[in-house]
Protein backbone atom coordinates (compact mmCIF):
# COMPACT_ATOMS: atom_id res chain seq x y z
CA UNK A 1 90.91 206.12 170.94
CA UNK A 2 91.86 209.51 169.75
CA UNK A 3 92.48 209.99 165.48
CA UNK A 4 94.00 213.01 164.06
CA UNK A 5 92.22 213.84 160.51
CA UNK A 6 93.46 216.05 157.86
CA UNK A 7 91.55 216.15 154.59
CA UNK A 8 91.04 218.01 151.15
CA UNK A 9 87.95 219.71 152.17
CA UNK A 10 85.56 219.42 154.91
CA UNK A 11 83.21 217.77 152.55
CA UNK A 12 86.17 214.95 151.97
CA UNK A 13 86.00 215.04 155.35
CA UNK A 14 82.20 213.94 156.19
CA UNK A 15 82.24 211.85 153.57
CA UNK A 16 84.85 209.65 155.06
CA UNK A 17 83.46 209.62 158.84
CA UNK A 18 80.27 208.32 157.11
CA UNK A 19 81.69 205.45 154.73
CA UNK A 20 83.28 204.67 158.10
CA UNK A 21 79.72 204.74 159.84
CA UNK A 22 81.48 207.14 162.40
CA UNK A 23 79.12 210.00 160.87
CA UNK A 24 75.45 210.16 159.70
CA UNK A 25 73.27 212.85 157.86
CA UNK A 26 70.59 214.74 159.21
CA UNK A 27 68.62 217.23 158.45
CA UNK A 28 67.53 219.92 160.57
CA UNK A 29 64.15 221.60 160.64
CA UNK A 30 65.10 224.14 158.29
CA UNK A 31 66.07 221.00 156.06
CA UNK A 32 69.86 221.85 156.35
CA UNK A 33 71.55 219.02 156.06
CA UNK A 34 74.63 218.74 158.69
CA UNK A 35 76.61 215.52 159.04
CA UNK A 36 76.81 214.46 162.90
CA UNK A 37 79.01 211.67 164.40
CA UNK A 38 76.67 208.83 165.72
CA UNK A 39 76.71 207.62 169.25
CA UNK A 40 80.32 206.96 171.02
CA UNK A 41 81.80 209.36 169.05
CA UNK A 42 83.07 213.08 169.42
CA UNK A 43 84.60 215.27 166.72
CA UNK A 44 86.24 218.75 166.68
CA UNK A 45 86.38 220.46 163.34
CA UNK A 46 89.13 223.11 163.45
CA UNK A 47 89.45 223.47 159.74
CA UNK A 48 92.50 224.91 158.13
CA UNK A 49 95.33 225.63 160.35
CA UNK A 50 96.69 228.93 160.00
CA UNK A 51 100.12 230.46 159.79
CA UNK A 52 101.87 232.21 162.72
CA UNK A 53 103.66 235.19 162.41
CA UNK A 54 106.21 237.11 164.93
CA UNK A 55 105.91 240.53 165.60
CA UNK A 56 107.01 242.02 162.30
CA UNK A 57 104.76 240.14 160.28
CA UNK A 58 107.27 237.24 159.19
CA UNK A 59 106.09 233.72 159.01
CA UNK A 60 107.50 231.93 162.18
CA UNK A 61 105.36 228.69 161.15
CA UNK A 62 103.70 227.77 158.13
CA UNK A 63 99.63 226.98 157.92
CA UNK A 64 98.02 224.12 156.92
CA UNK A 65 94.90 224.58 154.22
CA UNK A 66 93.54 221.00 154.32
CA UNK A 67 90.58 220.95 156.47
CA UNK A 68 91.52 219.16 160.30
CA UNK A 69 89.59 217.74 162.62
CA UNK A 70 90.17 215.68 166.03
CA UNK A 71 88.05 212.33 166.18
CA UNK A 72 87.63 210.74 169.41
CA UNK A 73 85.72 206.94 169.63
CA UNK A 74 84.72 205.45 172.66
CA UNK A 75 84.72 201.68 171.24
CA UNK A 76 87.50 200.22 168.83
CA UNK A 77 87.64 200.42 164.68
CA UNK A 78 87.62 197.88 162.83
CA UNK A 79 90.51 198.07 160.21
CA UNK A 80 87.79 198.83 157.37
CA UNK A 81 86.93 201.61 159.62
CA UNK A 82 90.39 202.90 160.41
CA UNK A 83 91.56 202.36 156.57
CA UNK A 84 88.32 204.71 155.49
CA UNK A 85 89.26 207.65 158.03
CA UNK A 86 92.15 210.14 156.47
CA UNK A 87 94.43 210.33 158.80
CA UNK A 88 98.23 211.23 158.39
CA UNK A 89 101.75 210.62 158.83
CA UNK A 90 103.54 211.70 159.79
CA UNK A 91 101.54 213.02 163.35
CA UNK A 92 102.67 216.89 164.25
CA UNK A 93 105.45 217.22 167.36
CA UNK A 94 102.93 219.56 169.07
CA UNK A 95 98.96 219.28 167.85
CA UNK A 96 97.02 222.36 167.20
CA UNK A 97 94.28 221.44 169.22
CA UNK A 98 93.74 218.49 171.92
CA UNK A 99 91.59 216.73 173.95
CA UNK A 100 91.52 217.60 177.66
């Protein structure tokens, strides 16, 4: 199952894959901590989406600054699970970014 997530911050956004145990910490042997999704799961951070322009410089669409991501699970949520991720509604026409 494929989720679209759109949150404050990137930080919002860990924060909710791991209250939905889709996401763990770890720390790396530098002792960075990163949050990584656990097993049967795939994300794609892409962040703020920006604006495009035309030629002259004029807006032609308007960016996003919430931080996105793509979340892809290879088992179903549980409601508590779903209800914890931030996801959005209503879905874009034509995602930034998909799965292939």
């Amino acid at each position: 199952m494929d989720y679209l997530l759109r949150s404050t911050t990137e930080s919002d956004l860990d924060d909710s894959l791991i209250a939905a145990g889709l996401a763990e910490e770890s720390t790396d042997t530098d002792g960075e901590v990163m949050v990584l999704p656990v097993a049967g799961v795939t994300l794609d951070r892409i962040g703020p989406i920006p604006a495009s322009y035309d030629a002259d410089g004029n807006i032609v669409k308007p960016g996003h600054p919430e931080f996105h991501a793509n979340l892809r699970v290879s088992f179903e949520l549980t409601k508590e699970q779903e209800d914890a991720l931030p996801t959005f509604d209503p879905l874009p026409s034509v995602p930034y970014r998909v799965w292939l």
